[in-house]
C-alpha atoms as a PDB file:
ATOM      1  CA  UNK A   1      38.330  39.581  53.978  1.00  0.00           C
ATOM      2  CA  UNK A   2      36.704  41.442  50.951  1.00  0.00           C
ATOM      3  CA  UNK A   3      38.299  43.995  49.279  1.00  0.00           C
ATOM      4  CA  UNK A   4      36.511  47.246  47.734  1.00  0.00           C
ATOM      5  CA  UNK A   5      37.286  49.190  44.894  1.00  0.00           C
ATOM      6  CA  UNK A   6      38.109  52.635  45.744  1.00  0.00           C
ATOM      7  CA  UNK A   7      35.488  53.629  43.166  1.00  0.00           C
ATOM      8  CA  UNK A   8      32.863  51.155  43.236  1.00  0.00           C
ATOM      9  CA  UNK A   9      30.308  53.125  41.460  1.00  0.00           C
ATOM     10  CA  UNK A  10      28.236  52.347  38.351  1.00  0.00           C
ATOM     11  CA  UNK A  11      25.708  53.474  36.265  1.00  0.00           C
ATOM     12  CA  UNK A  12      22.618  52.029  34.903  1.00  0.00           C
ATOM     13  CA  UNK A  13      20.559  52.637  31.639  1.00  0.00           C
ATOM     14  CA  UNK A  14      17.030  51.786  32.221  1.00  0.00           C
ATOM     15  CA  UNK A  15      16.851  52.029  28.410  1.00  0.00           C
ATOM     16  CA  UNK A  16      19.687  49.508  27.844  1.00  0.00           C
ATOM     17  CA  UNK A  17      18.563  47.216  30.424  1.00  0.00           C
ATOM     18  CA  UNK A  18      14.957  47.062  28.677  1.00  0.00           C
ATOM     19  CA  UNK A  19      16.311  46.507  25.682  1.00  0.00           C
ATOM     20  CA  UNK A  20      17.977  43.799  27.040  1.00  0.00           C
ATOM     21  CA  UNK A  21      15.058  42.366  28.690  1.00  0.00           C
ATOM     22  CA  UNK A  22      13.210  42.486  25.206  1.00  0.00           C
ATOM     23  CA  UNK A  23      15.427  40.522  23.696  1.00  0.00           C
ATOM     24  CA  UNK A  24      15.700  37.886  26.256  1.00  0.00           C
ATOM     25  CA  UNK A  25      11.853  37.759  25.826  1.00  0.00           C
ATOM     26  CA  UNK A  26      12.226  37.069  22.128  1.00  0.00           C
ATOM     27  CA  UNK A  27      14.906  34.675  22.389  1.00  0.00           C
ATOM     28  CA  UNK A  28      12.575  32.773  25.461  1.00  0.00           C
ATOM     29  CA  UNK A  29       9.798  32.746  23.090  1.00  0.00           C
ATOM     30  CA  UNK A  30      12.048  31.057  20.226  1.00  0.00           C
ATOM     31  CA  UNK A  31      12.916  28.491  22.848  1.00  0.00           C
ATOM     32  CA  UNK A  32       9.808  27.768  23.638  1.00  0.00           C
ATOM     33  CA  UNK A  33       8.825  27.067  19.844  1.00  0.00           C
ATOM     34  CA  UNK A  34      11.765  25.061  19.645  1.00  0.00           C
ATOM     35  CA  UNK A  35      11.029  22.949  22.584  1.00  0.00           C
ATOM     36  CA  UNK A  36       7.518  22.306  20.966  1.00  0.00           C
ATOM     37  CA  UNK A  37       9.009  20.901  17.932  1.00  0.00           C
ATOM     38  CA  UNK A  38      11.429  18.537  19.646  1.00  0.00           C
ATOM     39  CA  UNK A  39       8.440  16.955  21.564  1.00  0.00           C
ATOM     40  CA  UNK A  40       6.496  16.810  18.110  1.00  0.00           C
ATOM     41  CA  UNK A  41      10.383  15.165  16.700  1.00  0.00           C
ATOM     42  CA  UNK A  42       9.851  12.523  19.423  1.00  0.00           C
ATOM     43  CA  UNK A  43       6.878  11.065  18.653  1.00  0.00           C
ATOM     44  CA  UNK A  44       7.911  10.078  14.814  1.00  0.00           C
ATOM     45  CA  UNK A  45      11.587   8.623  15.898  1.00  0.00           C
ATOM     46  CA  UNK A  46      10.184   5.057  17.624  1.00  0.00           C
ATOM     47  CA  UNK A  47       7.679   4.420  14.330  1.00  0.00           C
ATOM     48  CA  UNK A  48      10.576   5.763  12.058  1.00  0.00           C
ATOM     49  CA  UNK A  49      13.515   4.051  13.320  1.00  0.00           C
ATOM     50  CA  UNK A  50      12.131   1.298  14.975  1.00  0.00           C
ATOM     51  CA  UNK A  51      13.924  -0.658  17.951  1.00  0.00           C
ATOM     52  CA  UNK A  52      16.551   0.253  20.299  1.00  0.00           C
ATOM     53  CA  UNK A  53      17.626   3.219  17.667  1.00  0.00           C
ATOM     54  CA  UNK A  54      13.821   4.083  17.839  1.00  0.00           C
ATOM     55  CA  UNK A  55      13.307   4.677  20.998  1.00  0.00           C
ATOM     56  CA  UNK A  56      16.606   6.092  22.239  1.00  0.00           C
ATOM     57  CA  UNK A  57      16.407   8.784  19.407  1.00  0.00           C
ATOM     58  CA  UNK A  58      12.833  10.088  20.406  1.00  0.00           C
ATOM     59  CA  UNK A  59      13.864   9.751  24.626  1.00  0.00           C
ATOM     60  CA  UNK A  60      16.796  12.168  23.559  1.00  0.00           C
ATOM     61  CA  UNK A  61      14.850  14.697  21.429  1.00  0.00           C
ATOM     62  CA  UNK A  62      12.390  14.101  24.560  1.00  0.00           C
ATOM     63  CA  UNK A  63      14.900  15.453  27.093  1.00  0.00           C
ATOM     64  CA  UNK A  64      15.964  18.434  24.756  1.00  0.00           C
ATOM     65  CA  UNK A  65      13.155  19.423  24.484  1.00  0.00           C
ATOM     66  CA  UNK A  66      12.609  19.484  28.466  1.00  0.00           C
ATOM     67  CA  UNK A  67      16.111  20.933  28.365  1.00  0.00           C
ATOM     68  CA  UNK A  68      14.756  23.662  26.369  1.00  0.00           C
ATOM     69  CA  UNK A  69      11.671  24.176  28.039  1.00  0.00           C
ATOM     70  CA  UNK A  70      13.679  25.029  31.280  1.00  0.00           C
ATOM     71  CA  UNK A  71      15.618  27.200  29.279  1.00  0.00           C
ATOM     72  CA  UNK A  72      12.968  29.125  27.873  1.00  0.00           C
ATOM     73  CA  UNK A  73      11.017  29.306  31.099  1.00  0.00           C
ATOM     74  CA  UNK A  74      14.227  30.737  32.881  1.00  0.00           C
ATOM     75  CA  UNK A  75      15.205  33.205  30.107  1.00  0.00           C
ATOM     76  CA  UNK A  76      11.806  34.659  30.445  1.00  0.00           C
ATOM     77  CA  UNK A  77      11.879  34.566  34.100  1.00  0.00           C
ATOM     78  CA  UNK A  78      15.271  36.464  33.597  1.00  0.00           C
ATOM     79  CA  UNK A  79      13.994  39.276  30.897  1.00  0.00           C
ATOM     80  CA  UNK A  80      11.130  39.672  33.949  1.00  0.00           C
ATOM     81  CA  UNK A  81      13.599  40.342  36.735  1.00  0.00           C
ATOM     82  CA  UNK A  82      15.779  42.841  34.064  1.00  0.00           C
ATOM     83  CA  UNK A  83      12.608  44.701  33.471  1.00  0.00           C
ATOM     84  CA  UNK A  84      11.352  45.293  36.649  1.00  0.00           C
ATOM     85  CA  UNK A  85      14.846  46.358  37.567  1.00  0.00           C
ATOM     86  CA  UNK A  86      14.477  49.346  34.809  1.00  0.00           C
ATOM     87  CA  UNK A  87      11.101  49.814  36.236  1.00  0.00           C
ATOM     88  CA  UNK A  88      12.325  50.631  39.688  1.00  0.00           C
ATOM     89  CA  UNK A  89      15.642  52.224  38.685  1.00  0.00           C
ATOM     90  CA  UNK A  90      12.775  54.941  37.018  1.00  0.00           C
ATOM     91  CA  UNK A  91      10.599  55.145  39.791  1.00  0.00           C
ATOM     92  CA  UNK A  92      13.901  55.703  42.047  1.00  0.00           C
ATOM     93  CA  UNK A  93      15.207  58.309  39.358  1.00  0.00           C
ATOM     94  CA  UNK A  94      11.969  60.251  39.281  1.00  0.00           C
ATOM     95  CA  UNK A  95      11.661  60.363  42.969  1.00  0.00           C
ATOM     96  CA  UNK A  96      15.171  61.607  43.653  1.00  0.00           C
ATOM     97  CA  UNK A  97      14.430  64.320  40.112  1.00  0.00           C
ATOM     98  CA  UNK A  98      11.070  65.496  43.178  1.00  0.00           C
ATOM     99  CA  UNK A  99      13.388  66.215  45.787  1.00  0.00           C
ATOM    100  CA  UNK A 100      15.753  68.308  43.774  1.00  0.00           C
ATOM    101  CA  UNK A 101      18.791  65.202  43.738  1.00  0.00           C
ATOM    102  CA  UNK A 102      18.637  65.003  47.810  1.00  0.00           C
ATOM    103  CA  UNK A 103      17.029  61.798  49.294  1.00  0.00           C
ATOM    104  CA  UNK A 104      13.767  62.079  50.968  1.00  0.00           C
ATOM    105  CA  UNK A 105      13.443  62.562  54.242  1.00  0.00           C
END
């Protein structure tokens, strides 16, 4: 059985939650950069180290760099979602500002 708050009301910035998003972008986008030189990192570990050490040293900095690629993909997927949520919490604002703060008919 759930349980509601007796005021279970909140209030969102459009503003704030763009803001957000933007900086999610920013971080996705240093991510991404990241993730490029990990990959670049793996290539030079087998010919550098050589061996076992070689090649277990670039498959690691192989898999962060995957690691990081679903990161990056997913933090930009997320600053997407956040600013399309602003988006609409505008359109809804500026339709309920027409009809003088009662819904539409």
């Amino acid at each position: 059985m759930s349980h509601l708050l007796p005021d279970a009301s909140f209030t969102v910035r459009p503003d704030e939650v763009d803001a957000l998003a933007t900086e999610l972008g920013a971080l996705a986008a240093e991510l991404a950069d990241d993730a490029e030189w990990a990959r670049s990192a793996a290539a030079s570990f087998p010919a550098a180290l050589g061996g076992d050490e070689g090649w277990t040293a670039g498959a690691t900095a192989t898999a962060w760099g995957r690691l990081q690629e679903v990161l990056a993909a997913r933090t930009s997927e997320l600053a997407g979602t956040l600013s399309a949520a602003a988006a609409a919490y505008r359109a809804e604002d500026a339709a309920l500002a027409g009809h003088n703060g009662r819904p539409p008919r």
